[in-house]
PDB file of N, CA and C in Angstrom:
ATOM      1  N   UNK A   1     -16.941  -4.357  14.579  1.00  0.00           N
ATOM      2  CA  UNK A   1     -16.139  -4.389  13.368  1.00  0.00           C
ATOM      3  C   UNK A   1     -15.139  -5.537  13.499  1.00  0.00           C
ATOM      4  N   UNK A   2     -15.445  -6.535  12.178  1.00  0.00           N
ATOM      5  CA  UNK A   2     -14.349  -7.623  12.604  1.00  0.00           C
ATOM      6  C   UNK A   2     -12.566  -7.076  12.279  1.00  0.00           C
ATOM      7  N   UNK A   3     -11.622  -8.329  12.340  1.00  0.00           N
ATOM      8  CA  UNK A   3     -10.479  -7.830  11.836  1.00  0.00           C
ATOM      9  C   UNK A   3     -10.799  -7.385  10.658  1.00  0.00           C
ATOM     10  N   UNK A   4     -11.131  -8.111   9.209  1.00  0.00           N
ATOM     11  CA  UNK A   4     -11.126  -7.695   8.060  1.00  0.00           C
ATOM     12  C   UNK A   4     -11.906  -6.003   8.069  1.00  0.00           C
ATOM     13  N   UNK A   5     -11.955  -5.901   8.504  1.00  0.00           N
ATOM     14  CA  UNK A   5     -12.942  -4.865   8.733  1.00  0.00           C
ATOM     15  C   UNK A   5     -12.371  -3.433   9.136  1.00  0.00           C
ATOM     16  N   UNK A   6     -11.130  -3.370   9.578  1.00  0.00           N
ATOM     17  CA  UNK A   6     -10.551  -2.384  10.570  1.00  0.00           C
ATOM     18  C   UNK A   6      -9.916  -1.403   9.402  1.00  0.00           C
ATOM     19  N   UNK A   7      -9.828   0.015   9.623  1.00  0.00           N
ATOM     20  CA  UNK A   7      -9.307   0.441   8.867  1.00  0.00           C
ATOM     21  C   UNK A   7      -7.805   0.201   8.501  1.00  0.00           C
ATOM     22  N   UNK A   8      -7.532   0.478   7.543  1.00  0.00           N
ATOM     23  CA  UNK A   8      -5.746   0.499   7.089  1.00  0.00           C
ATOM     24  C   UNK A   8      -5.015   1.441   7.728  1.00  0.00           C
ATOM     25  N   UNK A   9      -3.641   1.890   7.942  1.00  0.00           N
ATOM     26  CA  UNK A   9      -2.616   2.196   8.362  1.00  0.00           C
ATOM     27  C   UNK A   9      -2.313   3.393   7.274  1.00  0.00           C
ATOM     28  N   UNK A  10      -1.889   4.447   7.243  1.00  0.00           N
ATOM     29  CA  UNK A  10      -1.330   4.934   6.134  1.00  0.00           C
ATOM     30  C   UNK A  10      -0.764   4.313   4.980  1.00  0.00           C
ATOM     31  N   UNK A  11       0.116   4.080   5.793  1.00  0.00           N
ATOM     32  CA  UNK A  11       1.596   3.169   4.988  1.00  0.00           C
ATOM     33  C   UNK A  11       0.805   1.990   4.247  1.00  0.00           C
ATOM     34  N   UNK A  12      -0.153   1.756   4.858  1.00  0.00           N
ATOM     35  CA  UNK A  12      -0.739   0.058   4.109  1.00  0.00           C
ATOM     36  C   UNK A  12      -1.906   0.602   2.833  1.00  0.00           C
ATOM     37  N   UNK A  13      -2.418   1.798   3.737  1.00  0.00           N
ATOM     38  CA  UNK A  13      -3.162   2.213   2.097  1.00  0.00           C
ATOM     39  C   UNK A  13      -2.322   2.819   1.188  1.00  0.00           C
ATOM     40  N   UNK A  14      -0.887   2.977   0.774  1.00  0.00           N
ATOM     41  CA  UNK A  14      -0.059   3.200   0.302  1.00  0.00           C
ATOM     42  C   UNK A  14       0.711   2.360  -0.526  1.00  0.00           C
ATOM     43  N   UNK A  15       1.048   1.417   0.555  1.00  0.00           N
ATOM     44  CA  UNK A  15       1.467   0.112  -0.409  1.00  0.00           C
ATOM     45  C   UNK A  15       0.453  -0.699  -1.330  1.00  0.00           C
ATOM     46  N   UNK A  16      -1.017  -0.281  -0.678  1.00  0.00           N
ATOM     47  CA  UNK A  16      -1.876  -1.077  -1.485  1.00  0.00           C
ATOM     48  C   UNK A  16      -2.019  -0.756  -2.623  1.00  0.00           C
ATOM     49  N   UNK A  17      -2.375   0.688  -3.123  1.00  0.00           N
ATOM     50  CA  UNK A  17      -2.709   1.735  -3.648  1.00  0.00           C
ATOM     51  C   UNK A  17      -1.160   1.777  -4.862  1.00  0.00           C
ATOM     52  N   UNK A  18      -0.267   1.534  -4.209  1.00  0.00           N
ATOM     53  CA  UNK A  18       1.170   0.869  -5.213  1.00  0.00           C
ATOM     54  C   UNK A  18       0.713  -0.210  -5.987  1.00  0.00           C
ATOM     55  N   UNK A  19       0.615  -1.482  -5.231  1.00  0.00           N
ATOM     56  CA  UNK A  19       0.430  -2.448  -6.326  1.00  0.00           C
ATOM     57  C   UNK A  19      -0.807  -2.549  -6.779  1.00  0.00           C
ATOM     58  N   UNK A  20      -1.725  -1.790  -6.555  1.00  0.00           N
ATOM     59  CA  UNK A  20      -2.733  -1.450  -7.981  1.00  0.00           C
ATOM     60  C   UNK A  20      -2.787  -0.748  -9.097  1.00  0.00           C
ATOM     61  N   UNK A  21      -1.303   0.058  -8.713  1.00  0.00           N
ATOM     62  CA  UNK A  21      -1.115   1.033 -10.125  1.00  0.00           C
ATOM     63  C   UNK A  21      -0.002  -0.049 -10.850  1.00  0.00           C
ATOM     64  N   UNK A  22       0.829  -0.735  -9.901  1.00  0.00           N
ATOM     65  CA  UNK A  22       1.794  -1.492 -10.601  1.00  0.00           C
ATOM     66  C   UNK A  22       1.367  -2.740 -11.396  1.00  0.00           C
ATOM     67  N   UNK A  23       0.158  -2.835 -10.895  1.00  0.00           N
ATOM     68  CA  UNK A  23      -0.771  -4.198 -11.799  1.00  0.00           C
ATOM     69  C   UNK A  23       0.368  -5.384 -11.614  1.00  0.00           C
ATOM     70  N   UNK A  24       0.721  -5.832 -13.056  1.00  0.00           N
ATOM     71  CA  UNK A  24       1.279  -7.510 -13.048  1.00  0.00           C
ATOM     72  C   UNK A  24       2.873  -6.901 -12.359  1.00  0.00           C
ATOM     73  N   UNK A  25       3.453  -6.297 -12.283  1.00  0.00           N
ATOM     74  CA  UNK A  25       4.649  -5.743 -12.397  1.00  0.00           C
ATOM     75  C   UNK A  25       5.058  -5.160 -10.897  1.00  0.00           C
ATOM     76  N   UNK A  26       4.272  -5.559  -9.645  1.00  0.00           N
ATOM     77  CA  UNK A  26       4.366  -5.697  -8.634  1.00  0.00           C
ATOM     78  C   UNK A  26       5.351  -6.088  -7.495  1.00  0.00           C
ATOM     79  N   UNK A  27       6.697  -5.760  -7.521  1.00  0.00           N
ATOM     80  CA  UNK A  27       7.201  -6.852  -6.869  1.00  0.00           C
ATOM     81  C   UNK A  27       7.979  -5.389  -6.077  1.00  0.00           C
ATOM     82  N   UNK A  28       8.998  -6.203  -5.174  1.00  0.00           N
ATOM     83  CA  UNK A  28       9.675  -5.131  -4.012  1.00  0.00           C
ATOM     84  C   UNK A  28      10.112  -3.976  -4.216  1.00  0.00           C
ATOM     85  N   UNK A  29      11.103  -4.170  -5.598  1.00  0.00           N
ATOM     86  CA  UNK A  29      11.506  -2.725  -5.903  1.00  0.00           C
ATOM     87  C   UNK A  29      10.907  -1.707  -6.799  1.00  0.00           C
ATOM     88  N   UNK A  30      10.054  -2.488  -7.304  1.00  0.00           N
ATOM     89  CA  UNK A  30       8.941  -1.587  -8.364  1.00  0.00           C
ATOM     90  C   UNK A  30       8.323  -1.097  -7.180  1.00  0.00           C
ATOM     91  N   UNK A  31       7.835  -1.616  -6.373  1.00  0.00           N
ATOM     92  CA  UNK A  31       7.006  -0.634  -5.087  1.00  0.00           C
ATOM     93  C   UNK A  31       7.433   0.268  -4.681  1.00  0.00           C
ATOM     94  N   UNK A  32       8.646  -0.073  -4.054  1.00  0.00           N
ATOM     95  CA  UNK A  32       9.488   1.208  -3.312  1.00  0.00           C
ATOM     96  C   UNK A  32       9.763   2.087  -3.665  1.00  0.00           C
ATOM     97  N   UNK A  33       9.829   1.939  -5.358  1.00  0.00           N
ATOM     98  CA  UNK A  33      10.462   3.003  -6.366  1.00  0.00           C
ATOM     99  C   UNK A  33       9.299   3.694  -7.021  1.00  0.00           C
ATOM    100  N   UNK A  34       8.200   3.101  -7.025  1.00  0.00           N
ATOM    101  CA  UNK A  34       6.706   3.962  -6.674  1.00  0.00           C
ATOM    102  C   UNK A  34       6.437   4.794  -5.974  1.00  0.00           C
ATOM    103  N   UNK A  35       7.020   3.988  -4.877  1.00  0.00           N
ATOM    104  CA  UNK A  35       6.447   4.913  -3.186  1.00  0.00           C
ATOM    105  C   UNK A  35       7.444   6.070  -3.599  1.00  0.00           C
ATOM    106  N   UNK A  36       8.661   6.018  -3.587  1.00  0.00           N
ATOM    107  CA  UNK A  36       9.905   7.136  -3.862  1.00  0.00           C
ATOM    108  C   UNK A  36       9.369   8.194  -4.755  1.00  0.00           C
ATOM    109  N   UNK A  37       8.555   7.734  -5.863  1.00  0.00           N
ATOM    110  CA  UNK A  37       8.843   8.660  -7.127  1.00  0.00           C
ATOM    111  C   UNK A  37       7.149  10.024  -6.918  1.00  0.00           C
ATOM    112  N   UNK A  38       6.297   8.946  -6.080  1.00  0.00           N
ATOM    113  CA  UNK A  38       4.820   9.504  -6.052  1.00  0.00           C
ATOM    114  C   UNK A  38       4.903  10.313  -4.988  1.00  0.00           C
ATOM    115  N   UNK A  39       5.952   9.581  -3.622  1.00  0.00           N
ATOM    116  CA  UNK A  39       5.176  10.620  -2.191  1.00  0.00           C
ATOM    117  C   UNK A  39       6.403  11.189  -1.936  1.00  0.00           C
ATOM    118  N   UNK A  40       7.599  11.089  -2.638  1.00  0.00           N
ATOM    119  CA  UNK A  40       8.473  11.511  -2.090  1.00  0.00           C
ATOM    120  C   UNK A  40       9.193  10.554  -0.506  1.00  0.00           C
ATOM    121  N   UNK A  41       9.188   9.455  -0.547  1.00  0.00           N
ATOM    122  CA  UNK A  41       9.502   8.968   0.699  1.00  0.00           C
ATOM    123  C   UNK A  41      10.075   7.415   0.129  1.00  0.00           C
ATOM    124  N   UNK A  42      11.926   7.727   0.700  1.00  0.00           N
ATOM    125  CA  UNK A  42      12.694   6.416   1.281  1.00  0.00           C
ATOM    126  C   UNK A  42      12.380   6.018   1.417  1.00  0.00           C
ATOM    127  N   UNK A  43      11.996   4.415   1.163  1.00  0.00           N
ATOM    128  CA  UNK A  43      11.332   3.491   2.462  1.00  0.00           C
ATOM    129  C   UNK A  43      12.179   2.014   2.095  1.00  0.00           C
ATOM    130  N   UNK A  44      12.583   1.955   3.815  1.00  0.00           N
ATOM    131  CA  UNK A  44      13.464   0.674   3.865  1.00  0.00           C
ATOM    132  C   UNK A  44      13.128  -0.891   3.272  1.00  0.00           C
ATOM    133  N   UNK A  45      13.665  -1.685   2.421  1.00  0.00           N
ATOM    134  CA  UNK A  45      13.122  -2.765   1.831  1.00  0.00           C
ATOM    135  C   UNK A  45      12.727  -3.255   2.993  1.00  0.00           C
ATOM    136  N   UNK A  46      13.250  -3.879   4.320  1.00  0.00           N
ATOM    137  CA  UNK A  46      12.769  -4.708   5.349  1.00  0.00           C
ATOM    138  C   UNK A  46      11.385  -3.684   5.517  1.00  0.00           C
ATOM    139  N   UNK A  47      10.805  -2.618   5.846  1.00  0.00           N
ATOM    140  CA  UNK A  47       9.489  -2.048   6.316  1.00  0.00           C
ATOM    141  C   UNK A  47       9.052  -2.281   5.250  1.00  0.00           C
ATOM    142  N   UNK A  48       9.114  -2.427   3.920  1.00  0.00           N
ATOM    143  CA  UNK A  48       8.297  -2.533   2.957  1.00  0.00           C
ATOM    144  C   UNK A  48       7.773  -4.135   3.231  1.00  0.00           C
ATOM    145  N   UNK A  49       8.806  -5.021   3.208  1.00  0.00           N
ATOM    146  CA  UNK A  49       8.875  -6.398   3.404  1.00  0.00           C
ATOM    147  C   UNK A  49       7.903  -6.602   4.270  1.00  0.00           C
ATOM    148  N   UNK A  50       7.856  -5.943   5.531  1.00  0.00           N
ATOM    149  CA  UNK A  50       7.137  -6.020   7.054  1.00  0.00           C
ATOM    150  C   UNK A  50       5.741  -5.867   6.704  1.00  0.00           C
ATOM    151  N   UNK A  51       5.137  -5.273   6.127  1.00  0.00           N
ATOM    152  CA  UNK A  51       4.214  -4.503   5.521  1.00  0.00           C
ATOM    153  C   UNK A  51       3.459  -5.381   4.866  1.00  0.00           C
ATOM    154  N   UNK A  52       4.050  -5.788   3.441  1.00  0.00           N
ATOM    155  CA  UNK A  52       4.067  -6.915   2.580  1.00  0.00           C
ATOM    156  C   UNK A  52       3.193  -8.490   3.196  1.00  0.00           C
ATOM    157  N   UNK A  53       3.961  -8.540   4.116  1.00  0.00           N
ATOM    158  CA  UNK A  53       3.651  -9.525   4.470  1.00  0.00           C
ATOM    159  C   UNK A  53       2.765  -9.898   5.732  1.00  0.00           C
ATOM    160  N   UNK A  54       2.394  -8.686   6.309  1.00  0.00           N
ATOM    161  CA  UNK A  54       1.191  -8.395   7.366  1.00  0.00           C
ATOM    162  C   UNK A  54      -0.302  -7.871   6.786  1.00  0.00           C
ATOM    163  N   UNK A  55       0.351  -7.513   5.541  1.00  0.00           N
ATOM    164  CA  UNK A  55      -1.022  -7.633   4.826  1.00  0.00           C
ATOM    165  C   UNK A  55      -1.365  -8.490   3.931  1.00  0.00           C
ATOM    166  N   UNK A  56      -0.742  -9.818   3.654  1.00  0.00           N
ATOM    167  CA  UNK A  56      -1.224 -10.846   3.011  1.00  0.00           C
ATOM    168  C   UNK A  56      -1.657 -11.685   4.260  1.00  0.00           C
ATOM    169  N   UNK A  57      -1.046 -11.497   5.348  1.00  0.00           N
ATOM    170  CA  UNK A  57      -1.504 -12.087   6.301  1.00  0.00           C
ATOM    171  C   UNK A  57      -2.780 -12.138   6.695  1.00  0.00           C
ATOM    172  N   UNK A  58      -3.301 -10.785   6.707  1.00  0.00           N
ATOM    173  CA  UNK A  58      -4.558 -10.404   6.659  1.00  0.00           C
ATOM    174  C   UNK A  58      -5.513 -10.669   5.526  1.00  0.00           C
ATOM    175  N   UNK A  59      -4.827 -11.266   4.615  1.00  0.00           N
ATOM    176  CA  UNK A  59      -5.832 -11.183   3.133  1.00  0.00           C
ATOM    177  C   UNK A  59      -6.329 -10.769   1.979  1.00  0.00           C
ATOM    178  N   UNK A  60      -5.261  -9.164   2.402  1.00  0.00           N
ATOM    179  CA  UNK A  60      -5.647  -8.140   1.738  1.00  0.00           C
ATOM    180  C   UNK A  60      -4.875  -8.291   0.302  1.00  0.00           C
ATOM    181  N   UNK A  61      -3.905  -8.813   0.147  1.00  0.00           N
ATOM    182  CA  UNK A  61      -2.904  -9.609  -0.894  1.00  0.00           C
ATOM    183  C   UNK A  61      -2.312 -10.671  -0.972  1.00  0.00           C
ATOM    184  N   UNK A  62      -2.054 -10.947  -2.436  1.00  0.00           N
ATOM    185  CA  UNK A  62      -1.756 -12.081  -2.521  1.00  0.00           C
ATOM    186  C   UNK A  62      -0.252 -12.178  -2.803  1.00  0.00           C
ATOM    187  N   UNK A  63       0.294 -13.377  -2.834  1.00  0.00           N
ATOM    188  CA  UNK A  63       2.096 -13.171  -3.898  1.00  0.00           C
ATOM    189  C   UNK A  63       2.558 -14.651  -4.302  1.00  0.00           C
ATOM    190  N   UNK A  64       3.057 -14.198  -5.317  1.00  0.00           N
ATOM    191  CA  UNK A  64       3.324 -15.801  -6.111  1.00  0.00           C
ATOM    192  C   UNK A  64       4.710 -15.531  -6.430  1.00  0.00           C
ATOM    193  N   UNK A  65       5.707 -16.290  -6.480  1.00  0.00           N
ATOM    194  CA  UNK A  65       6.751 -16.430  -7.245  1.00  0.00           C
ATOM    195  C   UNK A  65       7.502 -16.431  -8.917  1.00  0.00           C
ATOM    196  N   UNK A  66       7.831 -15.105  -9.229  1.00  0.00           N
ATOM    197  CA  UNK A  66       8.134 -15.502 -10.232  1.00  0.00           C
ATOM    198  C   UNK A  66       9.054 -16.280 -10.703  1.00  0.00           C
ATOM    199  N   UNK A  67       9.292 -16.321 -12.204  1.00  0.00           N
ATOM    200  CA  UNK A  67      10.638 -17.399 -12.809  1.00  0.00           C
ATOM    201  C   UNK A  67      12.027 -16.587 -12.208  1.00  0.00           C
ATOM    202  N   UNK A  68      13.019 -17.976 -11.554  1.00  0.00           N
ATOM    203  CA  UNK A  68      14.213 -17.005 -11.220  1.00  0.00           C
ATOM    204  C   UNK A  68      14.778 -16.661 -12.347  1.00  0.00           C
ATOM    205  N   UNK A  69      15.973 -15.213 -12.417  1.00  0.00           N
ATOM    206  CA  UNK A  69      16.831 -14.724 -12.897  1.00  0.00           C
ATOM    207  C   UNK A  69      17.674 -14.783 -13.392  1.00  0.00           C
ATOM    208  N   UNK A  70      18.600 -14.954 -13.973  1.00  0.00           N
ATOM    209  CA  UNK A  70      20.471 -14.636 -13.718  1.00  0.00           C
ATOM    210  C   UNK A  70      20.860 -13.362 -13.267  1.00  0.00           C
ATOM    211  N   UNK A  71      20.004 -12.452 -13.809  1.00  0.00           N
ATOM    212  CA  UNK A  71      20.393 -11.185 -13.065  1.00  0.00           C
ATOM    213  C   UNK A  71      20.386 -10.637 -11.858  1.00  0.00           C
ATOM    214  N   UNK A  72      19.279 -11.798 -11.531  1.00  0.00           N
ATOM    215  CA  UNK A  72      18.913 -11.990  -9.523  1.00  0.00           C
ATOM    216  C   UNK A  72      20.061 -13.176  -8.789  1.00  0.00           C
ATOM    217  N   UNK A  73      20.698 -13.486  -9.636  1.00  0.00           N
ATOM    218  CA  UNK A  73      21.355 -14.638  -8.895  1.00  0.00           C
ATOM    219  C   UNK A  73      20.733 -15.715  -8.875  1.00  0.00           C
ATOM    220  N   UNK A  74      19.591 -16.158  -9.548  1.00  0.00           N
ATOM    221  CA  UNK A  74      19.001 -17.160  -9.882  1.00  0.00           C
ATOM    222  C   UNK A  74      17.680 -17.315  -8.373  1.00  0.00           C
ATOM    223  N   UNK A  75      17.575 -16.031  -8.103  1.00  0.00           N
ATOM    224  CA  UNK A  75      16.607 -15.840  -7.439  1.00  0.00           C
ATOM    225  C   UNK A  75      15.223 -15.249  -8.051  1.00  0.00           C
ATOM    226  N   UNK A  76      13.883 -15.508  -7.743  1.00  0.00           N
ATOM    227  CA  UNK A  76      12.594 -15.407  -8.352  1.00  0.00           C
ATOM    228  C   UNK A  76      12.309 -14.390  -7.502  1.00  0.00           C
ATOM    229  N   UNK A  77      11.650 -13.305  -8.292  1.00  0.00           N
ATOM    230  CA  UNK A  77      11.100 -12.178  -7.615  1.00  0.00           C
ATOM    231  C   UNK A  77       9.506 -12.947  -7.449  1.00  0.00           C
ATOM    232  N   UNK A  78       9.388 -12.003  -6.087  1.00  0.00           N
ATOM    233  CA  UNK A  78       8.233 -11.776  -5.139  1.00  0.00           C
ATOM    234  C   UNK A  78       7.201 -10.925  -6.136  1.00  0.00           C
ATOM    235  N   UNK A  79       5.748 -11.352  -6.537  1.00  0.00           N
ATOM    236  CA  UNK A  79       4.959 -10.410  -7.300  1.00  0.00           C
ATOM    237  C   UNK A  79       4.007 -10.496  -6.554  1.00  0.00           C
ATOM    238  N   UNK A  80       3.016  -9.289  -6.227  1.00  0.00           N
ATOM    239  CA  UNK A  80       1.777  -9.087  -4.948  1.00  0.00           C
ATOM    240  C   UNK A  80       0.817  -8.521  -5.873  1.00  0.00           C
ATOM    241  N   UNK A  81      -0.334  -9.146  -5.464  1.00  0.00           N
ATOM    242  CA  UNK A  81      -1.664  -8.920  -6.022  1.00  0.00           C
ATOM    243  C   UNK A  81      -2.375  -8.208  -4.775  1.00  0.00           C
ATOM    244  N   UNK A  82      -3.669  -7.296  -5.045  1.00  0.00           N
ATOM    245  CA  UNK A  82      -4.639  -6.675  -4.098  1.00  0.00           C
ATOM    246  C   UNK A  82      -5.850  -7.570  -4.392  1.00  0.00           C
ATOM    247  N   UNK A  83      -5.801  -8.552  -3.078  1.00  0.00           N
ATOM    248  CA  UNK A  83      -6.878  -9.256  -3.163  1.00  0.00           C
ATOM    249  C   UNK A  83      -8.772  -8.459  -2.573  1.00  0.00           C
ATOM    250  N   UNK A  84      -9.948  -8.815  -3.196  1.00  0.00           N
ATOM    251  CA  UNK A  84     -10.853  -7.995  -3.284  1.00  0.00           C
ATOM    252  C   UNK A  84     -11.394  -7.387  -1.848  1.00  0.00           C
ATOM    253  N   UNK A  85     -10.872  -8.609  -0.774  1.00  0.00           N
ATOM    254  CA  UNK A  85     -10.758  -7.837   0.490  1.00  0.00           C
ATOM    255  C   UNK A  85      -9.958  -6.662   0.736  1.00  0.00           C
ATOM    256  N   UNK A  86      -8.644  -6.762  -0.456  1.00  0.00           N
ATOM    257  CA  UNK A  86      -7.915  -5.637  -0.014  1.00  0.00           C
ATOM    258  C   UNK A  86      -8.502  -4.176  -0.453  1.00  0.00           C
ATOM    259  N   UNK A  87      -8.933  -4.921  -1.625  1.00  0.00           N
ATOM    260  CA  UNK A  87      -9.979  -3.649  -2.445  1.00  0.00           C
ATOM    261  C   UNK A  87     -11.151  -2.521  -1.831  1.00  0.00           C
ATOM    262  N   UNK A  88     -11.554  -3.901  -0.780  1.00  0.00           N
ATOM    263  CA  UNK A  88     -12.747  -2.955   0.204  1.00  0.00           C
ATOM    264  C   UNK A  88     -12.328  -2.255   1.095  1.00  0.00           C
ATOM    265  N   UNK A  89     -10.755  -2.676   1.693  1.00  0.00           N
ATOM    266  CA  UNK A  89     -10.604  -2.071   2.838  1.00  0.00           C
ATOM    267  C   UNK A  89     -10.061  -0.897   2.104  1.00  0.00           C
ATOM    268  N   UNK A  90      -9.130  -0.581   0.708  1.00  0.00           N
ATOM    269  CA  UNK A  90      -9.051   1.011   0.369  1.00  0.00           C
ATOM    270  C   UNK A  90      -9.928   1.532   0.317  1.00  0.00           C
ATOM    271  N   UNK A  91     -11.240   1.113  -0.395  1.00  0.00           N
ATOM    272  CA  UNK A  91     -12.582   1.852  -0.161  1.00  0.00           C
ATOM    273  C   UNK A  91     -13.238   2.308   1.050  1.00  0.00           C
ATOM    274  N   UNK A  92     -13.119   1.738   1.728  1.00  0.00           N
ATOM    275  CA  UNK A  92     -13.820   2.094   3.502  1.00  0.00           C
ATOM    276  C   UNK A  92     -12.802   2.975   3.817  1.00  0.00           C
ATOM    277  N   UNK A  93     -11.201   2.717   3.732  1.00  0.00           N
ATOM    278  CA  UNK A  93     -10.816   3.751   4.355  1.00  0.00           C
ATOM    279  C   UNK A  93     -10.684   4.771   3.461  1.00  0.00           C
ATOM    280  N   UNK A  94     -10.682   5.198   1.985  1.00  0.00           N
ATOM    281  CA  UNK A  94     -10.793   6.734   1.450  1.00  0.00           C
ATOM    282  C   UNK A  94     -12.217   7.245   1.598  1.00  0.00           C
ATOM    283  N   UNK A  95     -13.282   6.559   1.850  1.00  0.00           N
ATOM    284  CA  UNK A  95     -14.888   6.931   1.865  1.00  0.00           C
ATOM    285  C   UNK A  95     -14.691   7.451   3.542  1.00  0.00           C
ATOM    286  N   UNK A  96     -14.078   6.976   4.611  1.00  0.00           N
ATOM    287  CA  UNK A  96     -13.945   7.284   6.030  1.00  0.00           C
ATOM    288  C   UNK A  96     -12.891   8.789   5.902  1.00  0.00           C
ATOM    289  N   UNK A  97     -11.865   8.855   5.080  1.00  0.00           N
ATOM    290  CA  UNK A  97     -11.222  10.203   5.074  1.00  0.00           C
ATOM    291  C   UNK A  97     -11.916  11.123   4.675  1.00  0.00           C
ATOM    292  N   UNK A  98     -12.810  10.676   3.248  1.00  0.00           N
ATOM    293  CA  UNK A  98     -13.296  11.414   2.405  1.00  0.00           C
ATOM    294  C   UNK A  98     -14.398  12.579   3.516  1.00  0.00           C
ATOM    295  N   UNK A  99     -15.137  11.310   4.260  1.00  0.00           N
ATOM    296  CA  UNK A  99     -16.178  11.699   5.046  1.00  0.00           C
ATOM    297  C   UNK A  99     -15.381  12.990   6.378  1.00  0.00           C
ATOM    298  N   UNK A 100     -14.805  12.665   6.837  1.00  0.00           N
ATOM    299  CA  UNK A 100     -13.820  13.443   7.584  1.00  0.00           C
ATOM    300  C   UNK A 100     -13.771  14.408   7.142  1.00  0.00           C
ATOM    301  N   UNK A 101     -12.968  14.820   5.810  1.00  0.00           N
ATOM    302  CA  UNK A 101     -12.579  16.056   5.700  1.00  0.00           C
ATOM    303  C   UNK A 101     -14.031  16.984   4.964  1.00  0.00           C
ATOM    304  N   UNK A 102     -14.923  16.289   4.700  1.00  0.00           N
ATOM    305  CA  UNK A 102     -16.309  16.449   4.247  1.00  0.00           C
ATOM    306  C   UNK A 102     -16.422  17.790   5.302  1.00  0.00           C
ATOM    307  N   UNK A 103     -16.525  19.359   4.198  1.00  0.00           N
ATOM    308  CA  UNK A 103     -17.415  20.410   5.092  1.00  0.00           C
ATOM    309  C   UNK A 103     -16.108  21.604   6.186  1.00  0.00           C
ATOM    310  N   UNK A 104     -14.638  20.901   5.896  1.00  0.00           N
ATOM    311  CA  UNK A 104     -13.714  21.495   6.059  1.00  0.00           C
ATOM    312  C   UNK A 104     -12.786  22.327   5.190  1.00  0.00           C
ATOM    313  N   UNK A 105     -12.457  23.457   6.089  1.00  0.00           N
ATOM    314  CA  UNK A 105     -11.348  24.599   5.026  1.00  0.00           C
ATOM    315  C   UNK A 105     -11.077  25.243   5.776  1.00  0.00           C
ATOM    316  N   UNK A 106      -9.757  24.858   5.544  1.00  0.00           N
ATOM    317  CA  UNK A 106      -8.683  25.683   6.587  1.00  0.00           C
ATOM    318  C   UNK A 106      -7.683  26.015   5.889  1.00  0.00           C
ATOM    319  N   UNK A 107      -6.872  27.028   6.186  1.00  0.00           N
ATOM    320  CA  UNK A 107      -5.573  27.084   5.039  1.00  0.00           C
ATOM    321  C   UNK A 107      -4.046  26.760   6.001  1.00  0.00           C
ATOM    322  N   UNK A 108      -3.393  26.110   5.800  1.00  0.00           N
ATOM    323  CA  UNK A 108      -2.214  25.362   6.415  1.00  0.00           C
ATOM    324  C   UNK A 108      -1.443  26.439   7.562  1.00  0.00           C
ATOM    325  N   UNK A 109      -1.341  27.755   6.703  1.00  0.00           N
ATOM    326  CA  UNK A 109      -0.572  28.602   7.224  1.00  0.00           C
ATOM    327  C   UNK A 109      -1.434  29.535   8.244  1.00  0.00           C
ATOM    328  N   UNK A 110      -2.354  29.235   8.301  1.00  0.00           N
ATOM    329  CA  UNK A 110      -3.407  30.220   9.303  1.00  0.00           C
ATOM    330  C   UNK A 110      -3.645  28.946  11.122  1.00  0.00           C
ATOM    331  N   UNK A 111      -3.996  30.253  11.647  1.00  0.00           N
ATOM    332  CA  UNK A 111      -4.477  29.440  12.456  1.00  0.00           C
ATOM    333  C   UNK A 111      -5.535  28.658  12.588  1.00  0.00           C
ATOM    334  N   UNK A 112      -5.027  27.132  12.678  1.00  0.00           N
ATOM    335  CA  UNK A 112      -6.690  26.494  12.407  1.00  0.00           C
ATOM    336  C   UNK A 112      -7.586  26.305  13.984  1.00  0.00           C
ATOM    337  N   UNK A 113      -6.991  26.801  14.767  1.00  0.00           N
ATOM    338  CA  UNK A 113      -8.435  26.905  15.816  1.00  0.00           C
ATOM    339  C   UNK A 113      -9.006  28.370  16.202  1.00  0.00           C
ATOM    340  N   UNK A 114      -8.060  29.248  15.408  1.00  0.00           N
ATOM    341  CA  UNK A 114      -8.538  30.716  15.126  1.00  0.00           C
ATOM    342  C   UNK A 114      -9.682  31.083  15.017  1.00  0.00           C
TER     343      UNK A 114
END
């Protein structure tokens, strides 16, 4: 299995799985405030940032600059695309969970090696 190839991280099929619902409208705090509102979970702008940018590294996204602000201080927000590599690797890894939990039932509160 090459790099492109390796499964995702939680957190990275998470963030990915963000800016595909966020479409054009993608950028740091629309994510975070995704991640906040869907899983219930804080998440620090620098780990988002960290994230962000270890997976464009990889290929899996893209990011372009938008027009700066006044309301940013005349700073241009960061907008991230899911490039089609990134696309395959959510697919391999929900088809690899999917397969996993394939043929299991357990109930949370029981004992599961009971």
């Amino acid at each position: 299995m090459n790099e492109k190839e390796k499964y995702l991280g939680e957190f990275e099929q998470m963030v990915l799985l963000a800016i595909v619902r966020l479409k054009q409208d993608a950028y740091g705090a629309t994510i975070r405030q995704l991640l906040a509102e869907t899983i219930q979970r804080d998440v620090s702008i620098g780990a988002l940032y960290t994230t962000l940018d270890r997976l464009e590294k990889k290929g899996l996204l893209t990011s372009m600059l938008g027009e700066s602000t006044s309301e940013r201080g005349g700073r241009a927000k960061k907008y991230f695309n899911v490039t089609s590599d990134g696309l395959q690797a959510l697919k391999r890894s929900k088809d690899a969970l999917t397969n996993l939990w394939q043929g299991l039932s357990f109930q949370l509160k029981g004992d599961f090696f009971g």
